[in-house]
C-alpha atoms as a PDB file:
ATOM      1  CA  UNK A   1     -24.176  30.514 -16.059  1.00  0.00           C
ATOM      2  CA  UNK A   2     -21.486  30.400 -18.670  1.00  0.00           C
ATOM      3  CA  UNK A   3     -22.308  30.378 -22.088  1.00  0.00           C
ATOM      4  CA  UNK A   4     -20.179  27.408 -23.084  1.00  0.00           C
ATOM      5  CA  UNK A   5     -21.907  25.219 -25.445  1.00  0.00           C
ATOM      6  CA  UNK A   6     -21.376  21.676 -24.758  1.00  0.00           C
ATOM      7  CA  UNK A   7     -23.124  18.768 -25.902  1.00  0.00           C
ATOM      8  CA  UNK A   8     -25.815  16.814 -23.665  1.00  0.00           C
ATOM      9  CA  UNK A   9     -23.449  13.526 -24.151  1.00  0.00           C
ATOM     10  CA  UNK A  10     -20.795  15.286 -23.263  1.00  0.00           C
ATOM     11  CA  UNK A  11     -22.283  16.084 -19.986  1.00  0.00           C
ATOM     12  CA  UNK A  12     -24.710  12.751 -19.345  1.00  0.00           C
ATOM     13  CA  UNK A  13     -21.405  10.538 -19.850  1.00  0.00           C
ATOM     14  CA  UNK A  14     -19.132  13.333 -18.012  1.00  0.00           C
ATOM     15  CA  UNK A  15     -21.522  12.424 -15.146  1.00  0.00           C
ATOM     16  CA  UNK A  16     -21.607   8.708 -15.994  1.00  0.00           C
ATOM     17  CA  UNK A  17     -17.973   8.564 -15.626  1.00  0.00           C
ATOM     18  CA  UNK A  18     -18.026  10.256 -12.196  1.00  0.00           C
ATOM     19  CA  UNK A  19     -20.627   8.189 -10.634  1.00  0.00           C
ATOM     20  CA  UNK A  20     -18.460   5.196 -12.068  1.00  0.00           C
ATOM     21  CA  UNK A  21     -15.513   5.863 -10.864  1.00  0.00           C
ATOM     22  CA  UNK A  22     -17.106   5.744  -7.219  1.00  0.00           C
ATOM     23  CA  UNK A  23     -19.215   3.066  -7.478  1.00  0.00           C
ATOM     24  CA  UNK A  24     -15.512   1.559  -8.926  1.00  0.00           C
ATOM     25  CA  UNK A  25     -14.652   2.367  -5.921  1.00  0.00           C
ATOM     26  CA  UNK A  26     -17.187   1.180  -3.488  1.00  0.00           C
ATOM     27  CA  UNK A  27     -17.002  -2.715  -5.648  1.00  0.00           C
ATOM     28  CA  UNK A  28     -13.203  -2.711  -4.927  1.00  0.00           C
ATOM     29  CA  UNK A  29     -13.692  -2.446  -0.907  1.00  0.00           C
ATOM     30  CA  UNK A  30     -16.845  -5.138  -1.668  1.00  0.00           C
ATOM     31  CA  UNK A  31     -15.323  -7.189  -3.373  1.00  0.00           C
ATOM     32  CA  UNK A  32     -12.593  -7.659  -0.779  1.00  0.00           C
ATOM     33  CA  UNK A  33     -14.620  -7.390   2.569  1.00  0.00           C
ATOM     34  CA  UNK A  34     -17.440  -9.852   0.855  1.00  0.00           C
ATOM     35  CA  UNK A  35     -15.921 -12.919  -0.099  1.00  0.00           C
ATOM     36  CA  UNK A  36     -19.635 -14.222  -1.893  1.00  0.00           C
ATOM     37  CA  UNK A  37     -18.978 -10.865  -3.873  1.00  0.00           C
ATOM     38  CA  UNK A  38     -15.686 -11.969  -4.973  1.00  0.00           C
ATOM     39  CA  UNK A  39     -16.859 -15.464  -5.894  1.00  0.00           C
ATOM     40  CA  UNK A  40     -19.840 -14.626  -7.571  1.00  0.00           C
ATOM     41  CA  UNK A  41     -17.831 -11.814  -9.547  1.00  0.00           C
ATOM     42  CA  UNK A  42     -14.965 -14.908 -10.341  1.00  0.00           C
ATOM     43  CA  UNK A  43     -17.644 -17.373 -11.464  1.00  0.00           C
ATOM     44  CA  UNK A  44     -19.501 -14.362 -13.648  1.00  0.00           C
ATOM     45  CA  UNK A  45     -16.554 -14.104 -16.351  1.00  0.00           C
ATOM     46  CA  UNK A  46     -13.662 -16.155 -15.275  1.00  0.00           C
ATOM     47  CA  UNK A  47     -11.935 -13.316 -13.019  1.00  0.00           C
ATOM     48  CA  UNK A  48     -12.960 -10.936 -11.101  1.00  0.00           C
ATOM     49  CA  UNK A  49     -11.143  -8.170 -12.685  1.00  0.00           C
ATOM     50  CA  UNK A  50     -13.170  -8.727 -16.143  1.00  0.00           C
ATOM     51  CA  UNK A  51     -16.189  -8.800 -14.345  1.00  0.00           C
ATOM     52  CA  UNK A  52     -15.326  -5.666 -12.560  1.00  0.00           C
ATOM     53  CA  UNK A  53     -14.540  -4.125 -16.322  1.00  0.00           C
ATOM     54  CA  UNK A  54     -17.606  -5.116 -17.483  1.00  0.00           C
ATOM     55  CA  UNK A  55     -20.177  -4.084 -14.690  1.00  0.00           C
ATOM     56  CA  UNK A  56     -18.330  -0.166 -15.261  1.00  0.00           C
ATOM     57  CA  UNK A  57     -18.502  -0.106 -18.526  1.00  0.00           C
ATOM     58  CA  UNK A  58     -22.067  -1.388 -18.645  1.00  0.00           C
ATOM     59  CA  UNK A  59     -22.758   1.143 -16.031  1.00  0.00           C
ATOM     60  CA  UNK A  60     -20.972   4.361 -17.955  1.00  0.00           C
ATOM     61  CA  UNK A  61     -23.059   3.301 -20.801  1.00  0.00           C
ATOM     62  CA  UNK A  62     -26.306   2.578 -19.488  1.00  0.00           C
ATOM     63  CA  UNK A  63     -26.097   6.257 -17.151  1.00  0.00           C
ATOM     64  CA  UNK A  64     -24.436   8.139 -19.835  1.00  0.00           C
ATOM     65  CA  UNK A  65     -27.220   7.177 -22.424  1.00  0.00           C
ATOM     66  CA  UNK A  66     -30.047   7.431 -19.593  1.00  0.00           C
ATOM     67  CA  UNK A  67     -28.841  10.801 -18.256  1.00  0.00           C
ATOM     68  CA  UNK A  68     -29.177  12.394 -22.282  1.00  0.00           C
ATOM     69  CA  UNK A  69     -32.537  11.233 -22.471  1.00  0.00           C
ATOM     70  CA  UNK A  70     -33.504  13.287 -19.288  1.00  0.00           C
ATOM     71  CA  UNK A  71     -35.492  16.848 -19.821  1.00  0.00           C
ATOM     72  CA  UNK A  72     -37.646  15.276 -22.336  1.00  0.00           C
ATOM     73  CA  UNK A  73     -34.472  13.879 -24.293  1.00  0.00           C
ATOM     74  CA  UNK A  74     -32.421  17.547 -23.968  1.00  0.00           C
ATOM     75  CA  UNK A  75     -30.212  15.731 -21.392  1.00  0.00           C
ATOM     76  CA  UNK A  76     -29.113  17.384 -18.457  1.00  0.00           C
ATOM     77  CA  UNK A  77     -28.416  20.764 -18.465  1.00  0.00           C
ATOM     78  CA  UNK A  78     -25.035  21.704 -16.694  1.00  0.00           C
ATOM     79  CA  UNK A  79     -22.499  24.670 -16.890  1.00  0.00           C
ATOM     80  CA  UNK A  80     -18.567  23.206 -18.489  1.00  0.00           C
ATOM     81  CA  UNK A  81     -16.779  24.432 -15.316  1.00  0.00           C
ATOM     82  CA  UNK A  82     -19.562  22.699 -13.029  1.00  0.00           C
ATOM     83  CA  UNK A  83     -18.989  19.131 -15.138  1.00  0.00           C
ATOM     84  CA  UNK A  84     -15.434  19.824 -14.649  1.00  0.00           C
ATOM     85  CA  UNK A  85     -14.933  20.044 -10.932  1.00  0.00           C
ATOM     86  CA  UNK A  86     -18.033  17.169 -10.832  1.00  0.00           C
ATOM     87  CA  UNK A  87     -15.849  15.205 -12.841  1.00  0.00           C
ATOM     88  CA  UNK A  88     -13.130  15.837 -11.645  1.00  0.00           C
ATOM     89  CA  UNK A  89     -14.645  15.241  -7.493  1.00  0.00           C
ATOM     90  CA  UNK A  90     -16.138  11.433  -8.593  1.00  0.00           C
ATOM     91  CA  UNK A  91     -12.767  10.450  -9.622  1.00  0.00           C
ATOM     92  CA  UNK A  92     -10.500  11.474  -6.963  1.00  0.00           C
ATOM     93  CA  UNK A  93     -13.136   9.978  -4.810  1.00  0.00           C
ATOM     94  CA  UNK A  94     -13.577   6.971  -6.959  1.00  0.00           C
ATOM     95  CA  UNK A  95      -9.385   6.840  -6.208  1.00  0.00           C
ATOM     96  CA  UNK A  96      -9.330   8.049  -2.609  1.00  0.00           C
ATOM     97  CA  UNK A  97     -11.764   5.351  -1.829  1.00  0.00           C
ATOM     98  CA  UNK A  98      -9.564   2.901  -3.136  1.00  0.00           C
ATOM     99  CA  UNK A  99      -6.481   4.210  -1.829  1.00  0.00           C
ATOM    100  CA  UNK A 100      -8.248   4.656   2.082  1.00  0.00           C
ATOM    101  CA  UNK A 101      -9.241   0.782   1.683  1.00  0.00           C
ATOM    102  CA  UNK A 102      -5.398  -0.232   1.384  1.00  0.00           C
ATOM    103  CA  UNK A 103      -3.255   2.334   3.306  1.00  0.00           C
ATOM    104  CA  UNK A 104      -6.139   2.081   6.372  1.00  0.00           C
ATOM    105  CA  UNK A 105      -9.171  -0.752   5.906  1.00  0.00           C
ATOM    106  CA  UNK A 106      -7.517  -3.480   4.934  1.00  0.00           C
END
């Protein structure tokens, strides 16, 4: 393991951000397919696109905060290169997810 010091934010909303980005993803290709999804997320703010903003945001902050409180409130305990290429993995799939709905699914 390297001996990198970084903080447990750092990592809990490193993580945050990667499970967002896919779950970004996966509401895009919902919101499309499911037109209650679409209507509901239209009537929640006004548009669907602020409602989308909103549920990521709310969800980076809510996983990011959750994930540092794990181990007892020492957060999770991950190398820098390993939150790198996990970082790095949820948003190219957060993006390929997208980008395979419109080039093939749609």
């Amino acid at each position: 393991m390297e001996n990198n010091r970084v903080s447990k934010y750092t990592i809990s909303f490193g993580l945050a951000l990667a499970v967002a980005s896919v779950a970004n993803g996966l509401l895009v290709v919902a919101k499309e397919k499911i037109p209650a999804v679409l209507a509901g997320m239209q009537k929640l703010t006004g548009h669907h696109w602020v409602s989308q903003g909103v549920i990521m945001v709310g969800l980076f902050a809510v996983l990011g905060w959750l994930l540092a409180q794990a181990n007892g409130g020492h957060g999770i305990k991950l190398s820098a290169s390993r939150l790198i290429v996990t970082l790095v993995a949820g948003v190219v799939a957060g993006g390929g997810i997208i980008l395979g709905f419109y080039l093939i699914g749609d």
